[in-house]
PDB file of N, CA and C in Angstrom:
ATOM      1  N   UNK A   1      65.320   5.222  61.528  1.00  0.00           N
ATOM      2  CA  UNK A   1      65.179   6.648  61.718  1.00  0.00           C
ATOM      3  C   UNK A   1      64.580   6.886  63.094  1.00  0.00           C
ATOM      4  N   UNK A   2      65.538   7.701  64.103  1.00  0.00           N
ATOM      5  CA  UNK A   2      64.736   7.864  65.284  1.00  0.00           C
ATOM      6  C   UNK A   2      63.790   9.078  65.115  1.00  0.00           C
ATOM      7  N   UNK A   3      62.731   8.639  65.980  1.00  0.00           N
ATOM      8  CA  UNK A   3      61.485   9.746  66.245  1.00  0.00           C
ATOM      9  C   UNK A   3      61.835  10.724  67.460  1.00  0.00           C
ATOM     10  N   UNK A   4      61.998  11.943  66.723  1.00  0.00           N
ATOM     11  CA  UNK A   4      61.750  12.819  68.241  1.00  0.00           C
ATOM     12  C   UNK A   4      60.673  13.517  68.361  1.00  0.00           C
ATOM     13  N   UNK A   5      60.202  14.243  69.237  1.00  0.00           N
ATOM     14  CA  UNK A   5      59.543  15.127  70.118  1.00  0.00           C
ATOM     15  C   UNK A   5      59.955  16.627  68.945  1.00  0.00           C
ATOM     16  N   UNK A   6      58.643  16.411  67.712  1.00  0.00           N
ATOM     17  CA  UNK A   6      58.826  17.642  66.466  1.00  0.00           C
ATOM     18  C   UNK A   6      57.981  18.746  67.391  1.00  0.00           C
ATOM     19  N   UNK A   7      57.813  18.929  68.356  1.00  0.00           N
ATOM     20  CA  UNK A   7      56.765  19.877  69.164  1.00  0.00           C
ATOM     21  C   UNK A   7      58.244  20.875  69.886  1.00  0.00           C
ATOM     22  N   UNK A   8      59.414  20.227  69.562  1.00  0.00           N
ATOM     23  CA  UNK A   8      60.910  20.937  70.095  1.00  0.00           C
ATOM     24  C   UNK A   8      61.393  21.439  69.015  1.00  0.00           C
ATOM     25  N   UNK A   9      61.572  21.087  68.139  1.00  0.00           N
ATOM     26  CA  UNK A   9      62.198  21.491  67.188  1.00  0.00           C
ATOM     27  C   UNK A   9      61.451  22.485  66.397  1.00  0.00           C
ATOM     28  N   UNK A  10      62.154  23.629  65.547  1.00  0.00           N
ATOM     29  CA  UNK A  10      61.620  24.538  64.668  1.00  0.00           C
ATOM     30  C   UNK A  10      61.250  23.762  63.347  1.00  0.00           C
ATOM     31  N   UNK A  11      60.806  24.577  62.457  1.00  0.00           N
ATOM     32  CA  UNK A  11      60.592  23.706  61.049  1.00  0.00           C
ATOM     33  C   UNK A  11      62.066  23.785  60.550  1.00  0.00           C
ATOM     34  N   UNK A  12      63.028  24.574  61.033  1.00  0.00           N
ATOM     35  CA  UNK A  12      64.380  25.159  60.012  1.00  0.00           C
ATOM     36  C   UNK A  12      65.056  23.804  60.508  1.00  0.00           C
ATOM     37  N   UNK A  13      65.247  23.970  61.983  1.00  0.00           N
ATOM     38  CA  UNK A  13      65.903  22.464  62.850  1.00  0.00           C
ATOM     39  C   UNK A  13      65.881  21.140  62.148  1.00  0.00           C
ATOM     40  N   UNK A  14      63.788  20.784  62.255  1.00  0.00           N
ATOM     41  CA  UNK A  14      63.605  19.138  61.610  1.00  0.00           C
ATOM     42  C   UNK A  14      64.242  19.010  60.015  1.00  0.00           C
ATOM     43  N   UNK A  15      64.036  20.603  59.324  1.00  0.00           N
ATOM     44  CA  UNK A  15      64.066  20.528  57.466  1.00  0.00           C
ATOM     45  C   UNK A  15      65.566  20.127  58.166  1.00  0.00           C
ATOM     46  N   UNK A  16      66.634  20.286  58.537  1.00  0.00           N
ATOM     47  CA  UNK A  16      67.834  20.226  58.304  1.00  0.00           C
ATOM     48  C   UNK A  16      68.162  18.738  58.824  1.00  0.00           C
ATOM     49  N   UNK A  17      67.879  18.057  60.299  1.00  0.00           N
ATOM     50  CA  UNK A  17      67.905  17.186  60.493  1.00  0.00           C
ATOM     51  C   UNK A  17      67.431  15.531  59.320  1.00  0.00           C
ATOM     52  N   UNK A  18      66.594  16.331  58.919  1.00  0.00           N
ATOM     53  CA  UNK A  18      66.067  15.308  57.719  1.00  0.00           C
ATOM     54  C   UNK A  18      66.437  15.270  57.122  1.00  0.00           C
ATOM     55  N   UNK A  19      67.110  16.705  55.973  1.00  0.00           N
ATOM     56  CA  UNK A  19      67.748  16.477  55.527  1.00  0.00           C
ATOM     57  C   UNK A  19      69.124  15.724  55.446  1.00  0.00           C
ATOM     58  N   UNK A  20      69.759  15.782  56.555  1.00  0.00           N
ATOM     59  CA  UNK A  20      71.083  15.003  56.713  1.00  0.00           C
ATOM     60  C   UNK A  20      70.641  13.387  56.532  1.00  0.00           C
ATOM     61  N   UNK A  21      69.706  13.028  56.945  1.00  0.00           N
ATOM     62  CA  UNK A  21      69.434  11.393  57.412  1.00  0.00           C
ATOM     63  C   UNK A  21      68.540  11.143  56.039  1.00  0.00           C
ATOM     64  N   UNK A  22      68.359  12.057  54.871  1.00  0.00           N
ATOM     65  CA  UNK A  22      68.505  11.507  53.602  1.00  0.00           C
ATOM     66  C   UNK A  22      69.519  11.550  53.111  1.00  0.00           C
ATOM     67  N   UNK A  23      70.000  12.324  53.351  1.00  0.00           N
ATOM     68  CA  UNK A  23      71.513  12.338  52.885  1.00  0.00           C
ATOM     69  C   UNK A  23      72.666  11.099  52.954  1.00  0.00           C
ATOM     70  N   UNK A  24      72.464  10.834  54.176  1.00  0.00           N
ATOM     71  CA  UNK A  24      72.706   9.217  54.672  1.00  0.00           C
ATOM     72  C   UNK A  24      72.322   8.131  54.298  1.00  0.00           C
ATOM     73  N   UNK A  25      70.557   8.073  53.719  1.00  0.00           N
ATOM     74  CA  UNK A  25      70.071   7.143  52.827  1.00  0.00           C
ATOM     75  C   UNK A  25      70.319   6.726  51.601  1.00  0.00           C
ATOM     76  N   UNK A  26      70.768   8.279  50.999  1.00  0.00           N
ATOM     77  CA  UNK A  26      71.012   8.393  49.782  1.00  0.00           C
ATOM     78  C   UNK A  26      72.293   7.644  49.527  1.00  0.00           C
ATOM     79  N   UNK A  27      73.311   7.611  50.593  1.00  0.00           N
ATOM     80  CA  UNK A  27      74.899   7.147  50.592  1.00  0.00           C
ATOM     81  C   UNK A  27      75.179   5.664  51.004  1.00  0.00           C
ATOM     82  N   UNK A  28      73.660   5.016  51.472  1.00  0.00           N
ATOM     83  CA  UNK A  28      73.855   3.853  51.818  1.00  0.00           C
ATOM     84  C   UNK A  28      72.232   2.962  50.411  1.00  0.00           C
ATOM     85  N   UNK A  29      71.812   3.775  50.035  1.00  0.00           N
ATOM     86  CA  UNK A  29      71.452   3.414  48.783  1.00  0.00           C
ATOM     87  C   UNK A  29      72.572   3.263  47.751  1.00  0.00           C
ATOM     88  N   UNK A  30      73.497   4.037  47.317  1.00  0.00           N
ATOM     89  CA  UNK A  30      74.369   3.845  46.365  1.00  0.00           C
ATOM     90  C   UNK A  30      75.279   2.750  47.013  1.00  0.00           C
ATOM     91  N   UNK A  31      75.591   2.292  48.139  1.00  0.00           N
ATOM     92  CA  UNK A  31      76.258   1.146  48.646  1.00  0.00           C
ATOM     93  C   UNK A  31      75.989   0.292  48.177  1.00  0.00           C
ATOM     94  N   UNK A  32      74.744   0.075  48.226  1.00  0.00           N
ATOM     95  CA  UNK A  32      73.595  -0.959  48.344  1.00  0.00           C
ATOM     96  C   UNK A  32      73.504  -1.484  46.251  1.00  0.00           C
ATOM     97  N   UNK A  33      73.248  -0.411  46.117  1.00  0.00           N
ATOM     98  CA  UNK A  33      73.847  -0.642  44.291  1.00  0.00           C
ATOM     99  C   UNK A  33      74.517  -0.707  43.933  1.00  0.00           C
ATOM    100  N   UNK A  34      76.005  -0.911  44.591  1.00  0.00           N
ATOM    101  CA  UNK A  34      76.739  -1.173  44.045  1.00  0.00           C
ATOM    102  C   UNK A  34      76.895  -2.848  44.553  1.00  0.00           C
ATOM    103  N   UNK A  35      76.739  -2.986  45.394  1.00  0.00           N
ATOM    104  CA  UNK A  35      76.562  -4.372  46.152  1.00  0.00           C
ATOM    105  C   UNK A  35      75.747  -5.167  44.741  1.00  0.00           C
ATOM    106  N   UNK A  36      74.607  -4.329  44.779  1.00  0.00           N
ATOM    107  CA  UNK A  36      73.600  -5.405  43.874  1.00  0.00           C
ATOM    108  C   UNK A  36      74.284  -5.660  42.431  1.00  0.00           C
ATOM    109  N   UNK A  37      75.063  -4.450  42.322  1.00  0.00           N
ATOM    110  CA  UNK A  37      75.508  -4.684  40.574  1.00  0.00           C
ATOM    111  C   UNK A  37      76.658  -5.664  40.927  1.00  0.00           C
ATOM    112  N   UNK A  38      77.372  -6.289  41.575  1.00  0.00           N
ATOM    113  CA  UNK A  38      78.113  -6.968  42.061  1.00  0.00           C
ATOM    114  C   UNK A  38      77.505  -8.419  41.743  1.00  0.00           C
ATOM    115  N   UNK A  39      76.333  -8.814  42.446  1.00  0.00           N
ATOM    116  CA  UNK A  39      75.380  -9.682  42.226  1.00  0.00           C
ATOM    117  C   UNK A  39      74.996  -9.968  40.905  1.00  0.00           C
ATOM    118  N   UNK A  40      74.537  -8.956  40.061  1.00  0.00           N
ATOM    119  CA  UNK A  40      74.304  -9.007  38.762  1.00  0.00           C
ATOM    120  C   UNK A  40      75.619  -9.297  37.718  1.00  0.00           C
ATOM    121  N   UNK A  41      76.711  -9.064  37.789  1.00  0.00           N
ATOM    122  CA  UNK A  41      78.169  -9.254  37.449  1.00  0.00           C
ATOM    123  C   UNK A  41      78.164 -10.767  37.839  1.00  0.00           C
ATOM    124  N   UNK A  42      77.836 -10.798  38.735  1.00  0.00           N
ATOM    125  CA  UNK A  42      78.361 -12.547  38.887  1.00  0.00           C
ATOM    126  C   UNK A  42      77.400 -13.571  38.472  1.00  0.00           C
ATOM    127  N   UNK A  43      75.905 -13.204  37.896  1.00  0.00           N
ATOM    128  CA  UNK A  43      75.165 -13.572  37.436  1.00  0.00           C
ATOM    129  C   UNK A  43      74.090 -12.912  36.455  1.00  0.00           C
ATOM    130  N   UNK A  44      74.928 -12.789  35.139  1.00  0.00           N
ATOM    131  CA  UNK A  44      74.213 -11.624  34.548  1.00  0.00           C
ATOM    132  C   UNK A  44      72.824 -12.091  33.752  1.00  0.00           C
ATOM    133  N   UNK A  45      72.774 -13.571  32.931  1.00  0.00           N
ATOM    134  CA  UNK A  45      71.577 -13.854  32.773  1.00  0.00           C
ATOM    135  C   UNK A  45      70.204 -14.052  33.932  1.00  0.00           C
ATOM    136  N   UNK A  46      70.374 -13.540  35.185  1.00  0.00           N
ATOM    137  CA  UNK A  46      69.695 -13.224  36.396  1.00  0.00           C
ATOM    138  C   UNK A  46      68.881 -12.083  36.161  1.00  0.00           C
ATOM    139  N   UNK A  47      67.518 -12.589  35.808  1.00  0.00           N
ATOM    140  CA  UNK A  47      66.931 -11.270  35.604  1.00  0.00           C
ATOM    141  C   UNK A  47      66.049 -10.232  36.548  1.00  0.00           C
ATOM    142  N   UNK A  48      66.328 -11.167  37.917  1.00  0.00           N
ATOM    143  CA  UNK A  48      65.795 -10.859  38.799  1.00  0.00           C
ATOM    144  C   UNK A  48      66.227  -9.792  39.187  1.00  0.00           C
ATOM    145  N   UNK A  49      67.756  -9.478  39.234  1.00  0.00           N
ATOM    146  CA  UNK A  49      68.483  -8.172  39.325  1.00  0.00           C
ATOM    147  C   UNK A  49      68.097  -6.847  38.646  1.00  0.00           C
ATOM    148  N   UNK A  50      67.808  -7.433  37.238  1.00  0.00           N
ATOM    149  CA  UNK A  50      67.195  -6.185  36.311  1.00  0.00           C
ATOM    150  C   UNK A  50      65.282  -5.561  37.016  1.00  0.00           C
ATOM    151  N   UNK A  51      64.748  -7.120  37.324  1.00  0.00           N
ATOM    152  CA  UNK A  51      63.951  -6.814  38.226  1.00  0.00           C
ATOM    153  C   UNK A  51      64.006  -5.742  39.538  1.00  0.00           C
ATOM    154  N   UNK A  52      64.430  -6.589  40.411  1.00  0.00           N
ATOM    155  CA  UNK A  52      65.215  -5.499  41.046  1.00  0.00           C
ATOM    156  C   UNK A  52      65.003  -3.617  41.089  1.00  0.00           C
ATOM    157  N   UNK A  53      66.060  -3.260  39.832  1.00  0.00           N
ATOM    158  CA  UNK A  53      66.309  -2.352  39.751  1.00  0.00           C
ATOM    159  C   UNK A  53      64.871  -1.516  39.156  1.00  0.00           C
ATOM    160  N   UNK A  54      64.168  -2.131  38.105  1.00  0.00           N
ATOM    161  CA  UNK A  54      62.626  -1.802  37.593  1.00  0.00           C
ATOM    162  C   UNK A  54      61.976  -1.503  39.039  1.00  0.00           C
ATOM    163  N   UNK A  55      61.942  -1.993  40.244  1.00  0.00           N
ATOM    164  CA  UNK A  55      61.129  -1.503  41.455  1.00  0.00           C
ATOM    165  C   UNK A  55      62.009   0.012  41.709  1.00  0.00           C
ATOM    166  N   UNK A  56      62.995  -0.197  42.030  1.00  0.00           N
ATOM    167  CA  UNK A  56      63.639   0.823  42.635  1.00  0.00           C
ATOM    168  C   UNK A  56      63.654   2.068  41.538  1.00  0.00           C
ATOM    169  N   UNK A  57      63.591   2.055  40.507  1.00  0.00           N
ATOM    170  CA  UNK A  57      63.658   3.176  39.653  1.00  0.00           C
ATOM    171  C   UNK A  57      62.038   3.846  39.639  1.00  0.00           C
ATOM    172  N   UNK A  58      61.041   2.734  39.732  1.00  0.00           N
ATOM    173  CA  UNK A  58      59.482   3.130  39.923  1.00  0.00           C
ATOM    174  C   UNK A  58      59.700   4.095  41.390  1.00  0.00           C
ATOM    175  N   UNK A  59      60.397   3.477  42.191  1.00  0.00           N
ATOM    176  CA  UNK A  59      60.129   4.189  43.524  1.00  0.00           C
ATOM    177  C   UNK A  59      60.799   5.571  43.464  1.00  0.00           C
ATOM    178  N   UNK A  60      62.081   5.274  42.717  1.00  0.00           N
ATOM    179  CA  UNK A  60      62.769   6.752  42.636  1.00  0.00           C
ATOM    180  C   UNK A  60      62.243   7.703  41.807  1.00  0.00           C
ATOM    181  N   UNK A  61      61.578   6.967  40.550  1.00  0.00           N
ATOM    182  CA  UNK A  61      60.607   8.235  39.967  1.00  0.00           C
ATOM    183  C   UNK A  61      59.495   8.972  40.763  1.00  0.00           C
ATOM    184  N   UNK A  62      58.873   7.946  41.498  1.00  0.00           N
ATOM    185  CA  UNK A  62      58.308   8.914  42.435  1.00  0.00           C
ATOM    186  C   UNK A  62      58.546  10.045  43.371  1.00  0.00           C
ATOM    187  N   UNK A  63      59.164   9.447  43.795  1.00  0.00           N
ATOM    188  CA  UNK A  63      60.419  10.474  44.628  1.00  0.00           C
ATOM    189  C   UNK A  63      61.035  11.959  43.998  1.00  0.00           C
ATOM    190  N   UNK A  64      61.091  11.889  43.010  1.00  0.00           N
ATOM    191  CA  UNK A  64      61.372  12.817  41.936  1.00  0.00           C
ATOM    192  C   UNK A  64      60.445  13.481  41.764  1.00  0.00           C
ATOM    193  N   UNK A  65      59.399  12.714  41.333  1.00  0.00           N
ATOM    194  CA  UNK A  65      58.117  13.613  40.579  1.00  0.00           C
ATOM    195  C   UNK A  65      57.390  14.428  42.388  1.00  0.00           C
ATOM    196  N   UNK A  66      57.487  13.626  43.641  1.00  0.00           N
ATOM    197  CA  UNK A  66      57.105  14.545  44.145  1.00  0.00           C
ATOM    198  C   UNK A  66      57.414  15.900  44.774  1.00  0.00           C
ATOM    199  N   UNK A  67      59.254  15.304  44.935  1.00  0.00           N
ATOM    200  CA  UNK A  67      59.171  16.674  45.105  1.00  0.00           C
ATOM    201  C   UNK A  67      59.568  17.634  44.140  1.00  0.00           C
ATOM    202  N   UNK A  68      59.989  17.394  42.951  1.00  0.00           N
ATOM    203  CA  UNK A  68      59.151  18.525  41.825  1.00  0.00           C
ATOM    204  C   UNK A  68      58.132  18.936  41.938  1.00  0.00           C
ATOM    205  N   UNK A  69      56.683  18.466  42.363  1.00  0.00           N
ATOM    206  CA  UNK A  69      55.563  19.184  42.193  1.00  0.00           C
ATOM    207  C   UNK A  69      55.549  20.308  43.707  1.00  0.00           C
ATOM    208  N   UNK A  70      56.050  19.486  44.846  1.00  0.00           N
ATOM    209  CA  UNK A  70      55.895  20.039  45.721  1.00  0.00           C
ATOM    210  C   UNK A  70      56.718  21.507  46.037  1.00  0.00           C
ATOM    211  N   UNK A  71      57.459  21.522  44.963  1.00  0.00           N
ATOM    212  CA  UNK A  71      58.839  22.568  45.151  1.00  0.00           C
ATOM    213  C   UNK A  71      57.867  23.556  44.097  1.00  0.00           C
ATOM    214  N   UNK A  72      57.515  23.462  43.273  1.00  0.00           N
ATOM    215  CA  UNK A  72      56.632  24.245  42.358  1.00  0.00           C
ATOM    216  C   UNK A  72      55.672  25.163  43.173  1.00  0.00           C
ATOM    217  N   UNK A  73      54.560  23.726  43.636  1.00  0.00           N
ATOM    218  CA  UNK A  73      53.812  24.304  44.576  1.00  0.00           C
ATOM    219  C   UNK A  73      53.877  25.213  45.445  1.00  0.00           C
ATOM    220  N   UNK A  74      54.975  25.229  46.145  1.00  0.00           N
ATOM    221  CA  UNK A  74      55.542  26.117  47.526  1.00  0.00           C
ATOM    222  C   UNK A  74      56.589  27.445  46.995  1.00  0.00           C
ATOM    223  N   UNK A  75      56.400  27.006  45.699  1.00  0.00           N
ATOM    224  CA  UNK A  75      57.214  28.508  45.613  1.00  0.00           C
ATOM    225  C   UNK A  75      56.668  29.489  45.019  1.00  0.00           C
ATOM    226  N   UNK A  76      54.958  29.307  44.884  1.00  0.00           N
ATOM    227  CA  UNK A  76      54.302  30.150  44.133  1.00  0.00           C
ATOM    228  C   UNK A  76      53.462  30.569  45.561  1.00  0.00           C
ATOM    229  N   UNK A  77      53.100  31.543  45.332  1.00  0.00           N
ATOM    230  CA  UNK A  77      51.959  31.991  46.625  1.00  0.00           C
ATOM    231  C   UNK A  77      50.346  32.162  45.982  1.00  0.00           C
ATOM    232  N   UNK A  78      49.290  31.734  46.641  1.00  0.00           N
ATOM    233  CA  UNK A  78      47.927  31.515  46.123  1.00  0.00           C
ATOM    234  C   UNK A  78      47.323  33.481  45.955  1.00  0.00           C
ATOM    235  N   UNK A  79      47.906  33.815  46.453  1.00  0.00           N
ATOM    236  CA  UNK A  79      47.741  35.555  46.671  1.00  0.00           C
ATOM    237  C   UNK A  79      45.962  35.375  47.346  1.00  0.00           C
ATOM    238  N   UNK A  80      46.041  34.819  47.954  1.00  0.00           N
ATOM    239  CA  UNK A  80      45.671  35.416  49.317  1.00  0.00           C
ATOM    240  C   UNK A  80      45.204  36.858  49.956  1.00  0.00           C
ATOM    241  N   UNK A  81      44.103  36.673  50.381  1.00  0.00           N
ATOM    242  CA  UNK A  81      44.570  38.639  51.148  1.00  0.00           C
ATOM    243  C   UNK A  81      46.036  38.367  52.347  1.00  0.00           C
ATOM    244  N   UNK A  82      47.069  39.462  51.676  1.00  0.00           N
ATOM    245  CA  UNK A  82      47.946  39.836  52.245  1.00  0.00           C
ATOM    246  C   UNK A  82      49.305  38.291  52.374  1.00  0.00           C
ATOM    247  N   UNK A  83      48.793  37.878  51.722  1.00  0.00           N
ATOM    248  CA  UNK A  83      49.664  36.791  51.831  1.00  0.00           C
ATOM    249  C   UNK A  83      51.510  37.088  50.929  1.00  0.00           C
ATOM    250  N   UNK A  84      51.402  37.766  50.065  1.00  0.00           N
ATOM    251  CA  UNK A  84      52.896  38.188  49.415  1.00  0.00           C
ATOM    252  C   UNK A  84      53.505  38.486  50.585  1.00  0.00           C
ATOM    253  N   UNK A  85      52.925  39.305  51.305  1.00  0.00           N
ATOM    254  CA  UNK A  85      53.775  39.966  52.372  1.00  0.00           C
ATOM    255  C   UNK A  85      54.169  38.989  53.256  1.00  0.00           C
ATOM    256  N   UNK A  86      53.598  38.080  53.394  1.00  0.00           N
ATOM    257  CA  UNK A  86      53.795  36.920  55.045  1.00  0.00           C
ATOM    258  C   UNK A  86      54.316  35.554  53.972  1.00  0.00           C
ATOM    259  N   UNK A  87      54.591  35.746  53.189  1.00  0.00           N
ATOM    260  CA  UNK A  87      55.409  34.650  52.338  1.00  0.00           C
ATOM    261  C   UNK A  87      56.537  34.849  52.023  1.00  0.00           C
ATOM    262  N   UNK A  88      57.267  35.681  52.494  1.00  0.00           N
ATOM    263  CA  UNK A  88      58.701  36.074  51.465  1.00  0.00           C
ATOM    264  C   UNK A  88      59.405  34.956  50.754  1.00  0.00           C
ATOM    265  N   UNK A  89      60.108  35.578  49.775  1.00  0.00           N
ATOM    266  CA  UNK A  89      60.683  35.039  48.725  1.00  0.00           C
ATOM    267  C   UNK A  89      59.777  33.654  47.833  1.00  0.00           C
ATOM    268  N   UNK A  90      58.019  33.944  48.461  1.00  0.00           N
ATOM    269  CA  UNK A  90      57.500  32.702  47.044  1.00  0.00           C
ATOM    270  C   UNK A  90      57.416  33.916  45.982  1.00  0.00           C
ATOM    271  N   UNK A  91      56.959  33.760  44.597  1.00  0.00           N
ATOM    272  CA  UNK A  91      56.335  34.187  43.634  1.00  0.00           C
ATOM    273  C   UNK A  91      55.040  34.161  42.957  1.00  0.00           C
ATOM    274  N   UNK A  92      54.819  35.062  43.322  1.00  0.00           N
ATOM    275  CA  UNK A  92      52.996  35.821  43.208  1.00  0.00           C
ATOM    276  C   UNK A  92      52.758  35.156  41.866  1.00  0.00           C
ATOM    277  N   UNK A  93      51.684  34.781  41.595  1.00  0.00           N
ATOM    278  CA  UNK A  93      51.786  34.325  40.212  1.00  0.00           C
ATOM    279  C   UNK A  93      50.198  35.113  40.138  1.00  0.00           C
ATOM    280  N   UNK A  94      49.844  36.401  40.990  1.00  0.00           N
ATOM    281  CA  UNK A  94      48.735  37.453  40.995  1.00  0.00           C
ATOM    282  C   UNK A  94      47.485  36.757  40.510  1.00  0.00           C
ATOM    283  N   UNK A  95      47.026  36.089  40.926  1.00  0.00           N
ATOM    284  CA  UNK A  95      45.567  35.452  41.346  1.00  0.00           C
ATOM    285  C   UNK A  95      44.768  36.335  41.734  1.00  0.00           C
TER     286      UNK A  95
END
């Protein structure tokens, strides 16, 4: 992943740029599993494979669970003085 100069870019710019280059991860992760189930096919009492996949599913639950919380988080507003107004489209949950 190259590093640029985020002091250029808007937040709308980097959210989109990042987004694409997960997007890319995401497409060379499913490569990558299919490769491994390949491995596991040709050696299925290999339990190292099932291993394997037990890391990567720990990592992807994480991945999951954070940004669920974080998408929660950001779409509610703390209500704030005056903050509904300088938040558009979160939901006041009137604190």
């Amino acid at each position: 992943m190259a590093k640029r100069n985020e002091q250029t870019e808007t937040a709308a710019q980097a959210y989109t740029r990042r987004a694409a280059e997960i997007d890319s991860q995401i497409k060379t992760l499913l490569e990558a599993l299919a490769a491994h189930r390949r491995g596991h096919e040709a050696r299925p009492w290999d339990w190292g494979f099932t291993g394997d996949l037990g890391h990567v599913q720990e990592l992807l639950v994480n991945i999951n669970d954070f940004l669920a919380n974080n998408v929660d988080d950001d779409l509610h507003c703390d209500h704030a003085d005056g903050c509904c107004r300088e938040h558009v489209g979160m939901i006041c949950d009137g604190r």
